[in-house]
N, C-alpha and C. Protein backbone atom coordinates (compact mmCIF):
# COMPACT_ATOMS: atom_id res chain seq x y z
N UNK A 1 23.32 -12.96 1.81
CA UNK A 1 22.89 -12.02 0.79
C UNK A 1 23.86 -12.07 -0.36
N UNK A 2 23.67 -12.06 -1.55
CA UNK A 2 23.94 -12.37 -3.02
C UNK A 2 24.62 -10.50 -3.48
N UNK A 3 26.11 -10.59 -3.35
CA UNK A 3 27.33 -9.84 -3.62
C UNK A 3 26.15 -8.75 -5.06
N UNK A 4 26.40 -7.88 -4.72
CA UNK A 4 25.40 -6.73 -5.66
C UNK A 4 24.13 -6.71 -6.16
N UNK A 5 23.40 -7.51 -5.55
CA UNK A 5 21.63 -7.99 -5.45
C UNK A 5 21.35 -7.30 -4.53
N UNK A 6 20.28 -6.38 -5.13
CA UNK A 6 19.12 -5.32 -4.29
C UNK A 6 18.30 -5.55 -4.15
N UNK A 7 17.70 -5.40 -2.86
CA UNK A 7 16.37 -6.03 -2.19
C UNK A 7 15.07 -4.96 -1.98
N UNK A 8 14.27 -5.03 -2.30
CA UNK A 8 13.33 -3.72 -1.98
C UNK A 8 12.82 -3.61 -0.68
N UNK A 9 12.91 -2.33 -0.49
CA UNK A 9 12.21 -2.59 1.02
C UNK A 9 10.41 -1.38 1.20
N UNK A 10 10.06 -2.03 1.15
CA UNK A 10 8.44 -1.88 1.58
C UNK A 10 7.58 -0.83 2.16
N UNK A 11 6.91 0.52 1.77
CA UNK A 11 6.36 0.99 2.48
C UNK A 11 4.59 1.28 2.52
N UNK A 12 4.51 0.54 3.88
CA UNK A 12 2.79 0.71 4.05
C UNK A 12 1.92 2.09 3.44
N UNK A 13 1.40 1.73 2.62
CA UNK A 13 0.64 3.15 2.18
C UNK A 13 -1.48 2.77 1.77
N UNK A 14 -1.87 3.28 2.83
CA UNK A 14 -4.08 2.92 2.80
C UNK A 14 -4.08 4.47 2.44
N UNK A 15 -5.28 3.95 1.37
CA UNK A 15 -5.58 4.39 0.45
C UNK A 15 -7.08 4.59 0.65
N UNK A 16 -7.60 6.06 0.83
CA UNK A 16 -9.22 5.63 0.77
C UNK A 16 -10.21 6.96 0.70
N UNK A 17 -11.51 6.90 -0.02
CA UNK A 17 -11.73 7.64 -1.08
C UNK A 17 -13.35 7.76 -1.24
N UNK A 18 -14.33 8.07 -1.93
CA UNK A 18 -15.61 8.16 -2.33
C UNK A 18 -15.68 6.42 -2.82
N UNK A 19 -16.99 5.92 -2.42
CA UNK A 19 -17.48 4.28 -3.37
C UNK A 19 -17.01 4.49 -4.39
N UNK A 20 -16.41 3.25 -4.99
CA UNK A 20 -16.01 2.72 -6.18
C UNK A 20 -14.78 3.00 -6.63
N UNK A 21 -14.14 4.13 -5.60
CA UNK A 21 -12.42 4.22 -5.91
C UNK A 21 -11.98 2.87 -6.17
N UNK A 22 -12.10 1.66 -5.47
CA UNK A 22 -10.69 0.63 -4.92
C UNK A 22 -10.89 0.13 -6.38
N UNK A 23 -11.88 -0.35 -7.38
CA UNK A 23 -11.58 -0.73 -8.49
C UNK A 23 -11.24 -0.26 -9.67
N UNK A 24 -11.22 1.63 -9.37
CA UNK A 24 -10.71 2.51 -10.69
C UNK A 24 -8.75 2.03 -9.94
N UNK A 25 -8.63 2.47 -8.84
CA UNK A 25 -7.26 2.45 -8.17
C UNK A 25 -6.40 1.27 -8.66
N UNK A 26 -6.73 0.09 -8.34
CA UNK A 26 -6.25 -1.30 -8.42
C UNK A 26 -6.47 -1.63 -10.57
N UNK A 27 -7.34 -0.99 -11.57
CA UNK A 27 -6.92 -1.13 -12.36
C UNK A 27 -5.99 -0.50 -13.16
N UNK A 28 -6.16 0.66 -12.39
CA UNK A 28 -4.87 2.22 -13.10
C UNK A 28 -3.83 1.06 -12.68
N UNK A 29 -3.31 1.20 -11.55
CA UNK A 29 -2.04 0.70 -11.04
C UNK A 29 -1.38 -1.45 -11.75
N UNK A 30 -2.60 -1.78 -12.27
CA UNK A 30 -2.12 -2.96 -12.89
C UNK A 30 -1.78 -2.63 -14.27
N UNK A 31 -1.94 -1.48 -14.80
CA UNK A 31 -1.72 -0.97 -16.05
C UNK A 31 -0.16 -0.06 -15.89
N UNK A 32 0.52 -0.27 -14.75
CA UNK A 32 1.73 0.76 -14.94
C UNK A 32 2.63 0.02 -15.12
N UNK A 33 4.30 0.90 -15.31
CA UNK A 33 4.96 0.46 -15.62
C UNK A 33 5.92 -0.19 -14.27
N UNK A 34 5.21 0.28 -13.23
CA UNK A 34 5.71 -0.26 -11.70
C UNK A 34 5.51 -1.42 -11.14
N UNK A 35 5.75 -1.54 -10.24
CA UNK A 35 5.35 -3.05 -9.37
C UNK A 35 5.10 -2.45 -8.22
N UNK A 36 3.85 -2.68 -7.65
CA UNK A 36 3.26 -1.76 -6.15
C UNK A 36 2.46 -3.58 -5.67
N UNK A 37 2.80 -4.04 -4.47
CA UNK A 37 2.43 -4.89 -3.90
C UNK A 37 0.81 -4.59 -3.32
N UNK A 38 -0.14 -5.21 -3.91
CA UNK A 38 -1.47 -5.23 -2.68
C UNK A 38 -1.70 -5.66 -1.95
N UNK A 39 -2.42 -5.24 -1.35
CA UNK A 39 -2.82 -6.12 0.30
C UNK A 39 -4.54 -5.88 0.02
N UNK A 40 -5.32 -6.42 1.38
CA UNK A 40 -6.25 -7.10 1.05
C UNK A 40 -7.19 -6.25 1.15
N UNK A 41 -8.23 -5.57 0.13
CA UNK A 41 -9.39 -4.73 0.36
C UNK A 41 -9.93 -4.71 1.39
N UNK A 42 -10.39 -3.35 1.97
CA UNK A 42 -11.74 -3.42 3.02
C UNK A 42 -12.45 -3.61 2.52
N UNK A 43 -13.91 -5.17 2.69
CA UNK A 43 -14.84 -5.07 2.10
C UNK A 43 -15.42 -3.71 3.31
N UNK A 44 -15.37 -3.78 4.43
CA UNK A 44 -16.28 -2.99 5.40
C UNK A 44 -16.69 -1.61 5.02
N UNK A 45 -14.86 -0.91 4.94
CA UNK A 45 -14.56 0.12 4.69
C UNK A 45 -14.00 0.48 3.72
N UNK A 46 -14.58 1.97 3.16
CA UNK A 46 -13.37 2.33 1.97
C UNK A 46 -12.11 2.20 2.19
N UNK A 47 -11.45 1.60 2.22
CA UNK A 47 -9.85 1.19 2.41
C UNK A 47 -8.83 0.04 2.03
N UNK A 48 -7.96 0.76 0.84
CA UNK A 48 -7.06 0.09 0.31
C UNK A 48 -5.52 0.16 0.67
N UNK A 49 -5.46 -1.08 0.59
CA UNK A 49 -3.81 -1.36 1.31
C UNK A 49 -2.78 -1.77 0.30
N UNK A 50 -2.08 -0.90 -0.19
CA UNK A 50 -1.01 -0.96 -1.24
C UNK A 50 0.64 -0.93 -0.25
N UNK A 51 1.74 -1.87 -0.24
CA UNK A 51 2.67 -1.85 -0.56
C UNK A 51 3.47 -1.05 -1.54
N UNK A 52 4.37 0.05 -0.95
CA UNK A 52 5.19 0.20 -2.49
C UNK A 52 6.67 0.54 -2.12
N UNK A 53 7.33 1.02 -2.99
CA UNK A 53 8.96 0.97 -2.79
C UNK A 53 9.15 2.31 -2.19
N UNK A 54 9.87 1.95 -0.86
CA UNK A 54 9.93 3.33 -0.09
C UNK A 54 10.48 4.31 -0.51
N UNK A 55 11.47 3.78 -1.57
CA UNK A 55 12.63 5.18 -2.13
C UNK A 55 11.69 6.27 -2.98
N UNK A 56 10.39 5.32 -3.49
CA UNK A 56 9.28 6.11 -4.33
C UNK A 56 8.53 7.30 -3.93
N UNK A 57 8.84 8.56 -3.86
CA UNK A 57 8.03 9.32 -3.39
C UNK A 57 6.71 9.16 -3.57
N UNK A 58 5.91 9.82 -2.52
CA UNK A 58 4.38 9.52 -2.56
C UNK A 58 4.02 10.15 -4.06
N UNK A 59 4.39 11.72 -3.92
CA UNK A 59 3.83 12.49 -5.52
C UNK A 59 4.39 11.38 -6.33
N UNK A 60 5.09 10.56 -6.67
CA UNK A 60 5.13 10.02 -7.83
C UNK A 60 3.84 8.58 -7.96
N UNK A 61 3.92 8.22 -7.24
CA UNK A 61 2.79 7.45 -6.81
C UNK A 61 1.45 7.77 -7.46
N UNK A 62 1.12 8.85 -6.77
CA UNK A 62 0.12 9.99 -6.95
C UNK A 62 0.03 10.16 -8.56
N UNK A 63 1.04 11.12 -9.21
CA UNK A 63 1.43 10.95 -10.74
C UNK A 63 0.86 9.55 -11.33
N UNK A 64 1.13 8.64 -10.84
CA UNK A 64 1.27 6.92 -11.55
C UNK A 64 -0.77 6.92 -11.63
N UNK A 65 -1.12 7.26 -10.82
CA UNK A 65 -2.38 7.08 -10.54
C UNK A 65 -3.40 8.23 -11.61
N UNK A 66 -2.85 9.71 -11.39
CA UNK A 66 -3.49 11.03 -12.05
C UNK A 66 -4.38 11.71 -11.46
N UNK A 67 -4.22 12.61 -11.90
CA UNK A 67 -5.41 13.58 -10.67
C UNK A 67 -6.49 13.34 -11.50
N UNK A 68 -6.81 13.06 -12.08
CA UNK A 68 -8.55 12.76 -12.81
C UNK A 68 -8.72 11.44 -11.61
N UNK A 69 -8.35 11.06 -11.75
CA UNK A 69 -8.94 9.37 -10.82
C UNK A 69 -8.87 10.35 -9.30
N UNK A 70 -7.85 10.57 -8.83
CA UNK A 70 -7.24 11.32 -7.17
C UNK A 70 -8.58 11.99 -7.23
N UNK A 71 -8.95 13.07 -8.18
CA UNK A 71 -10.48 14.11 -7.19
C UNK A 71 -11.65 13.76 -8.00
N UNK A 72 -11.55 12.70 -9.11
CA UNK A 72 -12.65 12.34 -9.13
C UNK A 72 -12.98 11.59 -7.71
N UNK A 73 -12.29 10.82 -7.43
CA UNK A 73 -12.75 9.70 -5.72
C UNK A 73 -12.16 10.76 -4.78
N UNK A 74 -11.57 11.52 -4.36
CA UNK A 74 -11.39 12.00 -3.35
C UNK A 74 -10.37 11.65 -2.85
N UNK A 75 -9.58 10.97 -3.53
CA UNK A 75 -8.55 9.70 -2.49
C UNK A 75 -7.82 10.56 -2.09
N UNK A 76 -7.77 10.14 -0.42
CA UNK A 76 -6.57 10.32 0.50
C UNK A 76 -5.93 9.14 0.51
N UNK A 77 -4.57 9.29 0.94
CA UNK A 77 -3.26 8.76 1.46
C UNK A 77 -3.21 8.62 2.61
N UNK A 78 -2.31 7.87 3.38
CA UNK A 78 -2.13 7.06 4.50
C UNK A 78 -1.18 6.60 4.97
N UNK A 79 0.16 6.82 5.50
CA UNK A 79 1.28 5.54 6.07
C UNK A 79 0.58 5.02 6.80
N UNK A 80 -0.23 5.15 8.04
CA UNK A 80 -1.13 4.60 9.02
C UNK A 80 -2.24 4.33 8.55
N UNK A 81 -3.14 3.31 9.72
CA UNK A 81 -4.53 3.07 9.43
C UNK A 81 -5.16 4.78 10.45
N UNK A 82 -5.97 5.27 9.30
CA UNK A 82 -6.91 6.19 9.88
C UNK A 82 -7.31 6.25 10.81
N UNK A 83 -7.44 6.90 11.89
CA UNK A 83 -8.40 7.11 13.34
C UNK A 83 -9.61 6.31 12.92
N UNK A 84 -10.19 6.49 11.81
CA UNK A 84 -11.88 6.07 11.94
C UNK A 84 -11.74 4.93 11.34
N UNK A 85 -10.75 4.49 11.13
CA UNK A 85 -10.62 2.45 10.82
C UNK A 85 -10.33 1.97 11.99
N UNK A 86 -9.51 2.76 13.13
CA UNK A 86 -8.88 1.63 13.78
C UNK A 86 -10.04 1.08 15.35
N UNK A 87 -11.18 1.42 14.81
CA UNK A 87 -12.27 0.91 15.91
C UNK A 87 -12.43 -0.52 15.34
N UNK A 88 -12.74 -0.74 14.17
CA UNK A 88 -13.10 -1.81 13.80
C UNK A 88 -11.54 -3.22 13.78
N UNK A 89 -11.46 -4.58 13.78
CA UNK A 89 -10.69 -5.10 13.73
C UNK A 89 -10.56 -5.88 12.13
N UNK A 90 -8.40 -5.90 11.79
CA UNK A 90 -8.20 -6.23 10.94
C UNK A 90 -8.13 -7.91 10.56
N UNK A 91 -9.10 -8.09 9.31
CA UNK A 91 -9.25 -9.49 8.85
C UNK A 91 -8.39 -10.28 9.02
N UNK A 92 -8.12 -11.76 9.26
CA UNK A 92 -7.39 -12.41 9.37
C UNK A 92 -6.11 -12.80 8.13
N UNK A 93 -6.70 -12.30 6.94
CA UNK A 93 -5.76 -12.10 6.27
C UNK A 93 -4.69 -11.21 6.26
N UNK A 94 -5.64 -10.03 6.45
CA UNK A 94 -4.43 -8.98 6.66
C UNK A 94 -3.52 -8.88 7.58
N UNK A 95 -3.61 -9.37 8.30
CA UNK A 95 -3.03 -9.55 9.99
C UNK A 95 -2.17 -9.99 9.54
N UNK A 96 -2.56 -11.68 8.53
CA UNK A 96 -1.52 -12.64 8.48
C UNK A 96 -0.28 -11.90 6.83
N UNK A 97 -0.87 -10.96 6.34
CA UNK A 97 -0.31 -10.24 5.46
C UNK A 97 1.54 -8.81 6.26
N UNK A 98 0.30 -8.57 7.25
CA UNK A 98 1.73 -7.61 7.41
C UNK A 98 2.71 -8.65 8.62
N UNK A 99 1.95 -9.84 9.41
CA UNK A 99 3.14 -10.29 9.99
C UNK A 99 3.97 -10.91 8.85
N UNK A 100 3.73 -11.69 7.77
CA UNK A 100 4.85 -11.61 6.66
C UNK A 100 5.52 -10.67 6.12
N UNK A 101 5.08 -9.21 6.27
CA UNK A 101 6.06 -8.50 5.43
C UNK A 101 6.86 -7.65 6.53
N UNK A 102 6.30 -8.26 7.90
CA UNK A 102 7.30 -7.70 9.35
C UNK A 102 8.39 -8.57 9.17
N UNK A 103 8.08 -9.89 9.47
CA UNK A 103 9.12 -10.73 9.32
C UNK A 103 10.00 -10.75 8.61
N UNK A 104 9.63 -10.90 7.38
CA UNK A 104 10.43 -10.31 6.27
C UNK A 104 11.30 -9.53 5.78
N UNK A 105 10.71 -7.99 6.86
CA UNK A 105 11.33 -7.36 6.28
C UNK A 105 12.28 -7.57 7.51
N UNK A 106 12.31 -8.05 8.74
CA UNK A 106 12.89 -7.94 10.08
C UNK A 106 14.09 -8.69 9.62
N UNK A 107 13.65 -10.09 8.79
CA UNK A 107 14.77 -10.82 8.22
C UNK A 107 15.64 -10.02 7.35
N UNK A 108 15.37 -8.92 6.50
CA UNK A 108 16.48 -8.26 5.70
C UNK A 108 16.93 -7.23 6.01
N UNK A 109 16.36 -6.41 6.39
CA UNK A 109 16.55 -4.77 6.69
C UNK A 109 16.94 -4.41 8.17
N UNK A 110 16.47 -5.47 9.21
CA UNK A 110 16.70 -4.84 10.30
C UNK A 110 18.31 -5.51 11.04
N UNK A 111 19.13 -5.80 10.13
CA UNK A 111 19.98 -6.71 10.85
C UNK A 111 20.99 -5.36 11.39
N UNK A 112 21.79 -4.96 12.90
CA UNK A 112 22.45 -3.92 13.13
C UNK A 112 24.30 -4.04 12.44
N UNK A 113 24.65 -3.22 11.89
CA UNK A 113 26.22 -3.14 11.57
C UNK A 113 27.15 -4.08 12.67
């Protein structure tokens, strides 16, 4: 690791809401002044999978987004997948999405003192 180089570390946050949230959501958030990592739409289900910086509180998140978009769609929040997602199984992308950002993060964050 590179002497005063900060590494971000990652927190899972699904996202999900009334039809047609995931494309008001995903264009607010390409318009900010942040960097929030995506992951891969539910076509099935309303459910969006955003990456973001854990130190970030959720309300600010929330803020970044606005409550006109939040109760126009209804959107709830998520660290977990919902009770009523986890019947169905996750796409092969996504699978192959969080074992990279396990690994990943297993490679930076989890090393013990």
């Amino acid at each position: 690791m590179l002497a005063g180089r900060k590494y971000m570390a990652w927190t899972t946050l699904y996202i999900s809401g009334r039809p047609g949230f995931k494309e008001a959501v995903m264009d607010k958030l390409t318009r900010t002044s942040r960097f929030y990592l995506p992951g891969s739409v539910d076509s099935e289900h309303d459910l969006l999978l955003y990456w973001i910086d854990n130190t970030l509180p959720l309300r600010d998140f929330k803020n970044e987004l606005g409550s006109k978009l939040i109760f126009k769609y209804r959107l709830q929040f998520h660290y977990t997948v919902p009770e009523e997602y986890t019947d169905s199984k996750l796409s092969v992308q996504e699978e192959a999405l969080i074992k990279k950002m396990t690994n990943w993060e297993a490679e930076h964050y989890r090393h013990s003192a």
